[in-house]
Protein backbone atom coordinates (compact mmCIF):
# COMPACT_ATOMS: atom_id res chain seq x y z
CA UNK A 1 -9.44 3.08 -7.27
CA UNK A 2 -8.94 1.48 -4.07
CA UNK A 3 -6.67 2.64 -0.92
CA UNK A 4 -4.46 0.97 0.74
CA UNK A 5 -2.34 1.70 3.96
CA UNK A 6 1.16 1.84 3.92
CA UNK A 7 4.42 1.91 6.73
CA UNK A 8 6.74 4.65 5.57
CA UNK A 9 10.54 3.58 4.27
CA UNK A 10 12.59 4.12 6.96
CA UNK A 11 15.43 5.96 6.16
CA UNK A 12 18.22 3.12 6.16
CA UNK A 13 15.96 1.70 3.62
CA UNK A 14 16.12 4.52 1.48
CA UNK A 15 19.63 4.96 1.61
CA UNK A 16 20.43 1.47 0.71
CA UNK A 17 17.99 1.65 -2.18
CA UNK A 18 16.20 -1.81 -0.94
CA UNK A 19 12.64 -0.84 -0.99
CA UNK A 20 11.26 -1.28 -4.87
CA UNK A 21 8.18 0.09 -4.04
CA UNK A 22 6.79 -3.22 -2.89
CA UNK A 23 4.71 -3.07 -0.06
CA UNK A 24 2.78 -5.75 2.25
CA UNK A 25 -0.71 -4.28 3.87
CA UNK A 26 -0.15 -5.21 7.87
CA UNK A 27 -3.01 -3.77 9.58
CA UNK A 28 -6.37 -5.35 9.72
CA UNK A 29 -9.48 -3.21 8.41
CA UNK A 30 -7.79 -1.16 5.93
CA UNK A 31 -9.62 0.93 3.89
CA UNK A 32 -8.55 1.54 0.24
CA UNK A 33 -9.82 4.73 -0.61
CA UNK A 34 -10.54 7.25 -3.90
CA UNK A 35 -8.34 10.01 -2.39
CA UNK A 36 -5.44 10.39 0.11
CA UNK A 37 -8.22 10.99 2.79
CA UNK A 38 -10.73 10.00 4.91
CA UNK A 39 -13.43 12.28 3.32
CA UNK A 40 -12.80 10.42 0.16
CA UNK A 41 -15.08 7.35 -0.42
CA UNK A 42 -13.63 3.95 0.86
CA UNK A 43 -13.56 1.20 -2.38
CA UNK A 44 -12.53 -1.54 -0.52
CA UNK A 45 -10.55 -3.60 2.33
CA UNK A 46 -7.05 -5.48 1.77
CA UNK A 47 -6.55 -8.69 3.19
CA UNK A 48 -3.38 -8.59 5.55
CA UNK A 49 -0.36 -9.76 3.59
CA UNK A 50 -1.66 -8.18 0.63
CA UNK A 51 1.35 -7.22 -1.90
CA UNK A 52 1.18 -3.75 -3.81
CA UNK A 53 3.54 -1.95 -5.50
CA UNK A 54 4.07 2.03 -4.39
CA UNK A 55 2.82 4.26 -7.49
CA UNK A 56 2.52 7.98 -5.73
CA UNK A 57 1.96 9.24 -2.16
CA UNK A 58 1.12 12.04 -0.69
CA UNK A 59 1.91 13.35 3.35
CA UNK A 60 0.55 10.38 5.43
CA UNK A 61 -1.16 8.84 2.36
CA UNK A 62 0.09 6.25 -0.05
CA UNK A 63 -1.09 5.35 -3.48
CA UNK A 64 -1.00 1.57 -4.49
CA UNK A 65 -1.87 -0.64 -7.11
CA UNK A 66 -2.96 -4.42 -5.84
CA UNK A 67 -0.45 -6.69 -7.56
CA UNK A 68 -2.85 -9.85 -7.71
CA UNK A 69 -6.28 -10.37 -6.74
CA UNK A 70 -6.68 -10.11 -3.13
CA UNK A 71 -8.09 -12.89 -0.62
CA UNK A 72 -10.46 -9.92 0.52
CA UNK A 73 -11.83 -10.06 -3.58
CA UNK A 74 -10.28 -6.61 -4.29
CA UNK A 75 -9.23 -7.65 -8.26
CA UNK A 76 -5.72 -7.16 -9.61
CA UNK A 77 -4.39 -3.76 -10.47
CA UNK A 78 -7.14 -2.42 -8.34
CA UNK A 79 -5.56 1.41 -7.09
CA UNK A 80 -6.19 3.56 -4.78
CA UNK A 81 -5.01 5.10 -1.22
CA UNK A 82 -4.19 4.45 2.31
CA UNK A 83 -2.93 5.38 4.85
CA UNK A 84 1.01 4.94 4.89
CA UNK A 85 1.69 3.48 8.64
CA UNK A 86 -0.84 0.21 7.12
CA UNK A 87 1.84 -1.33 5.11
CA UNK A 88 5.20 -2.07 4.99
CA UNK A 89 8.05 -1.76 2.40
CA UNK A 90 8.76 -5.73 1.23
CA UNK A 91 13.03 -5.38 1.20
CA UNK A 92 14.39 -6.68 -2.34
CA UNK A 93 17.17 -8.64 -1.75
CA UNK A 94 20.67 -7.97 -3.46
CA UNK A 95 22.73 -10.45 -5.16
């Protein structure tokens, strides 16, 4: 499992049902981690403008799972957590 940090939905985006769970790591040294924590053991680092899709989260933490391989080498499908303010919700747009 590997962590990844996440931006919360903001509530407009919530209400307008645009966020698909798609999210877009933005900070820099990101840790993707076993646990919603930092006491839990860090797998592995995203590289910024990483895509992952939202699978469970948990206060400030965020559960993801790496929708293709990662620049950083982090394979596809890899889970795990970060920390929600490190990545933000990719809008769907609406036809």
């Amino acid at each position: 499992m590997h962590p990844l940090a996440i931006a919360p939905q903001t509530s407009t985006e919530a209400q307008a049902g645009t966020c698909a769970g798609i999210r877009e790591v933005t900070g820099s040294g990101v840790n993707v981690r076993s646990g919603g924590g930092t006491t839990y053991r860090a797998i592995g680092s995203p590289y910024r403008s990483d895509q992952d899709r939202r699978i469970a989260s948990s206060g400030s933490w965020v559960k993801l799972r790496l929708i293709k391989k990662s620049r950083s080498g982090l394979p596809a499908a890899t889970t795990g957590w970060v920390r929600r303010y490190a990545a933000e919700c990719v809008p769907t747009q609406l036809d």
